[in-house]
Protein backbone atom coordinates (compact mmCIF):
# COMPACT_ATOMS: atom_id res chain seq x y z
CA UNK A 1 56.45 -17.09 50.89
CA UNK A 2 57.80 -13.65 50.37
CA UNK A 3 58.62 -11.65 53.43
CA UNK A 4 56.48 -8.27 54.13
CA UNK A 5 58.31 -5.29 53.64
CA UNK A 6 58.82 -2.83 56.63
CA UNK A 7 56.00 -0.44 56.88
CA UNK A 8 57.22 3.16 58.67
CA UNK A 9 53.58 5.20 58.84
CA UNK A 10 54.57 8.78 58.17
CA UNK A 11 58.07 8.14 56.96
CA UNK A 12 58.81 9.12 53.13
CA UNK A 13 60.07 6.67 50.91
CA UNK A 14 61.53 8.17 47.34
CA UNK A 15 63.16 6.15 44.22
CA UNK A 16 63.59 6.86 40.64
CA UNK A 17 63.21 4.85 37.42
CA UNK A 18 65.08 5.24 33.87
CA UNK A 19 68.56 5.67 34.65
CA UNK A 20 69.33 3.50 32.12
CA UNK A 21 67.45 4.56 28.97
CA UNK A 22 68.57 6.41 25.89
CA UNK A 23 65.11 8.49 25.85
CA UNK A 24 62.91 9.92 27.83
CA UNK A 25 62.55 11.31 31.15
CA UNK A 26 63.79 9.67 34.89
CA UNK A 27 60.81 8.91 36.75
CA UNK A 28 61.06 9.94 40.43
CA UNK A 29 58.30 9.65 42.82
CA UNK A 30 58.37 10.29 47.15
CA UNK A 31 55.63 8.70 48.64
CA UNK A 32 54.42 8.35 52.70
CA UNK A 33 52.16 5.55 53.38
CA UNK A 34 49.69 6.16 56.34
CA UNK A 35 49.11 4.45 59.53
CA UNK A 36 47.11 1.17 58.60
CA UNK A 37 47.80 1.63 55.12
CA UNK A 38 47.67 -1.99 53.59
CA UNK A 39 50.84 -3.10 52.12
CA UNK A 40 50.34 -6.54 50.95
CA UNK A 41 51.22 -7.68 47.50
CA UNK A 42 53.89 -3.89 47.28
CA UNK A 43 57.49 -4.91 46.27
CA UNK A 44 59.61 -3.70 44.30
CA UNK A 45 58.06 -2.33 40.84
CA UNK A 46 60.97 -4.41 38.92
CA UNK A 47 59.75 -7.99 40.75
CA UNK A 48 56.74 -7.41 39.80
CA UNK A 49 54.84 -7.90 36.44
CA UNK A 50 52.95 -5.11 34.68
CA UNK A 51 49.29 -6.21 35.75
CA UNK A 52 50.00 -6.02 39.02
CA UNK A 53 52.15 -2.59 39.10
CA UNK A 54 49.16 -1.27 37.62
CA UNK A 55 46.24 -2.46 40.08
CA UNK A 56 49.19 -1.20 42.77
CA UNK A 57 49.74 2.18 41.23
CA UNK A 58 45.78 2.91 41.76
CA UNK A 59 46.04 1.63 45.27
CA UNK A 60 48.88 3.46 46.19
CA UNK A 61 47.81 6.71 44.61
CA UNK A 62 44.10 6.51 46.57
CA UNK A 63 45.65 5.69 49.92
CA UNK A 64 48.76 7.42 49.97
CA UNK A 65 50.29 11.60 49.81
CA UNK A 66 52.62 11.15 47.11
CA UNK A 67 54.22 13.12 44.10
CA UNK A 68 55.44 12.40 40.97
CA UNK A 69 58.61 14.43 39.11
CA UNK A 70 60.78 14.26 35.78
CA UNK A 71 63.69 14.97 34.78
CA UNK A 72 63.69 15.88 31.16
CA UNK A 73 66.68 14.42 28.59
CA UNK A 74 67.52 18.35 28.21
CA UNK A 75 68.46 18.32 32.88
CA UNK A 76 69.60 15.11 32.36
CA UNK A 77 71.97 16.18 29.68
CA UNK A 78 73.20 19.34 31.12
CA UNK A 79 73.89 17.91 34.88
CA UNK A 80 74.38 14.28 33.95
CA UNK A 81 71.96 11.51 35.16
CA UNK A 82 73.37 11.02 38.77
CA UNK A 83 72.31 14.28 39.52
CA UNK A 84 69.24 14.91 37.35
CA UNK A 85 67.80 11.41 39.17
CA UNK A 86 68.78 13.28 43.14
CA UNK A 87 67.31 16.72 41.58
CA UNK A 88 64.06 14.55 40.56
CA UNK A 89 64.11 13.15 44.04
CA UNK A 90 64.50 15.96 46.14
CA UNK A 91 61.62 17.92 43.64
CA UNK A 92 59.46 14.80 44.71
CA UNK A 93 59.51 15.21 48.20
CA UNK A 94 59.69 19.07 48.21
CA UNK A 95 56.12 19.13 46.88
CA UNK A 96 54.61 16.30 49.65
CA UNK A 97 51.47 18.07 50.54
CA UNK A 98 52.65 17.01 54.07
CA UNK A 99 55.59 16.66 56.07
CA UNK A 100 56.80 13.35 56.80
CA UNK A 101 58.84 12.44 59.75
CA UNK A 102 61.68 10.70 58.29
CA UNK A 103 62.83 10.27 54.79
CA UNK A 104 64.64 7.10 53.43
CA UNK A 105 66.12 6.82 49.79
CA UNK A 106 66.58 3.81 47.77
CA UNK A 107 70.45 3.55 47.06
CA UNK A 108 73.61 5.00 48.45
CA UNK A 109 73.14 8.78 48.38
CA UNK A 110 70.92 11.58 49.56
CA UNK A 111 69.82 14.41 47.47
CA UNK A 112 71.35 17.86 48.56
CA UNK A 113 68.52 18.81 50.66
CA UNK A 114 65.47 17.26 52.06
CA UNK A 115 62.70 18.73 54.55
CA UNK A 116 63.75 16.18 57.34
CA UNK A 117 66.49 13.60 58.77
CA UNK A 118 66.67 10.37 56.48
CA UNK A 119 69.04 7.80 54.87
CA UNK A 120 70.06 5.87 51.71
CA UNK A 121 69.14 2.12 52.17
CA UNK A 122 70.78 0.61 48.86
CA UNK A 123 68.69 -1.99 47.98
CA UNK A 124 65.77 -0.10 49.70
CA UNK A 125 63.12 -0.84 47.84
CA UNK A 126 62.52 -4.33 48.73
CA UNK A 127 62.93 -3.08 52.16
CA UNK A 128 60.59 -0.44 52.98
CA UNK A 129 57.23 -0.25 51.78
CA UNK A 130 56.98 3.52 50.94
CA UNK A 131 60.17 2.85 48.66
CA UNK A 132 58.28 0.28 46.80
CA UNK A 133 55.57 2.07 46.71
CA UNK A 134 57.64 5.21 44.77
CA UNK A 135 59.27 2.70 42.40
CA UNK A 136 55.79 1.27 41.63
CA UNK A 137 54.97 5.00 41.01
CA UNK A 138 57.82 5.72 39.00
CA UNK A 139 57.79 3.40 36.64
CA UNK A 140 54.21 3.03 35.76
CA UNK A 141 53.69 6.49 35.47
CA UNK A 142 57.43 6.35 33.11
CA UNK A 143 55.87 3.78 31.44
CA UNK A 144 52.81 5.08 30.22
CA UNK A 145 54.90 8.20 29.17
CA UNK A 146 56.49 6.24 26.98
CA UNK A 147 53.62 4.52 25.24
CA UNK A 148 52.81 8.00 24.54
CA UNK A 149 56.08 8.67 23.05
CA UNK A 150 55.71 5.71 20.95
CA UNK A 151 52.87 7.00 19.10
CA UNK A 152 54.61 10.93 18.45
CA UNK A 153 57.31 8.84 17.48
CA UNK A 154 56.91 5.81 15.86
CA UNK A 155 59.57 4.25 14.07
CA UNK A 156 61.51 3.87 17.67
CA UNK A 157 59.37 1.64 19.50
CA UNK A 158 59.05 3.28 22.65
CA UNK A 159 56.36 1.07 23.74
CA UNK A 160 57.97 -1.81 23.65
CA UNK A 161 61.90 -1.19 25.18
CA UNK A 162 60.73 2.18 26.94
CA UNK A 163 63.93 3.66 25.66
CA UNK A 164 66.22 1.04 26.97
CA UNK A 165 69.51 0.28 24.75
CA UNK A 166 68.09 -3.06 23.23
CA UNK A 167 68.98 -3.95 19.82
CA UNK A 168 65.47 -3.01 18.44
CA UNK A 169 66.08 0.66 19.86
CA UNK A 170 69.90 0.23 18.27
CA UNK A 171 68.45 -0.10 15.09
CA UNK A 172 65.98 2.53 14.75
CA UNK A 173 68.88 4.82 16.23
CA UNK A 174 71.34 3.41 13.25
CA UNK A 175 68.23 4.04 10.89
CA UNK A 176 66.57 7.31 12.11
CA UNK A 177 69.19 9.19 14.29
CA UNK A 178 67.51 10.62 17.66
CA UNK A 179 64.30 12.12 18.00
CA UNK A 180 63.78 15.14 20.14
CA UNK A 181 63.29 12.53 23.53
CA UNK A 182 66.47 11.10 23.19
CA UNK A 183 69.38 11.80 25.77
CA UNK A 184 72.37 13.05 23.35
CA UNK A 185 74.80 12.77 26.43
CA UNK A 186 74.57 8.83 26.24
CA UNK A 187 77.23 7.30 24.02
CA UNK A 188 75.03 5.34 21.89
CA UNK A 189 72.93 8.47 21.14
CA UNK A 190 75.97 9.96 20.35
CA UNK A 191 77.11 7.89 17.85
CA UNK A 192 74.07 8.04 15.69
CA UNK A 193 73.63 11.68 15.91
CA UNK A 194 71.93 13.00 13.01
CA UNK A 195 68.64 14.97 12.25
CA UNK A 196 64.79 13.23 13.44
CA UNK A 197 63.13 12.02 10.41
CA UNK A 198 60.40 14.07 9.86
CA UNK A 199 56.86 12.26 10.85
């Protein structure tokens, strides 16, 4: 039976999705959970499958202060991913409509500022609810935007890889060059650098 994850009422969990993709945006969301909020069934978004991110996402987002940020390919690009992920972050929990108490952060590293004390817990988010909760966030909300990518852009199928490097996404790189979504920082974007086929 899997073990509940810690529930802090008040306390601010963040995390961010799509470091890894050659396209789109990273996904950061900060989220505080409430005093008798009910965390049963929240994990981490990656051990869990899409059905049930979704029917979490709509709890979550009823029950819950939270806020969603981006970080465009264009930040990402210009600051490198590292930092375009902690400037995400620290957007995220900027614009919390309230204050929490404490703030933890899934990995090793805090963003530059934050409104109160808090700490990196690597690994965090199937350790505290509220940083489950923001990775459920994240990457539903990610990967809807990138369904809607996949119809401006077509030929790439965003809907299906989300922008990750698999060999599908290799392909239509190879074929197509980037589009106007992809991240030209990223090595493999790089190497197939030409002009978007016109739609």
């Amino acid at each position: 039976m899997r073990k509940s994850l810690i529930h802090v009422p008040g306390a601010a969990g963040a995390d961010e999705v799509g470091r890894g993709p050659l396209a789109g945006p990273v996904v950061a969301a900060a989220v505080i959970l409430p005093e008798g909020f009910d965390v049963s069934g929240i994990d981490d978004s990656k051990k869990l499958d899409p059905k049930a991110r979704e029917a979490l996402y709509d709890r979550i987002q009823a029950g819950s202060i939270y806020w969603i940020e981006r970080a465009e390919p264009d930040e990402i690009d210009r600051i490198n991913i590292l930092w375009a992920s902690m400037a995400a972050m620290e957007r995220a929990l900027a614009a919390l409509s309230s204050p929490p108490n404490y703030i933890y952060i899934d990995g090793n590293r805090l963003p530059n500022s934050m409104r109160c004390e808090g700490e990196a817990v690597i690994k965090g988010d199937g350790k505290y609810a509220c940083i489950a909760a923001a990775s459920i966030l994240a990457k539903v909300y990610r990967d809807r935007l990138m369904v809607e990518y996949a119809a401006e852009y077509p030929e790439y199928g965003f809907d299906r890889h989300f922008g990750y490097p698999t060999p599908e996404h290799l392909e239509a790189l190879r074929t197509h060059g980037p589009c106007p979504i992809h991240r030209r920082s990223f090595g493999p974007v790089r190497d197939f650098d030409q002009p978007c086929l016109m739609l």
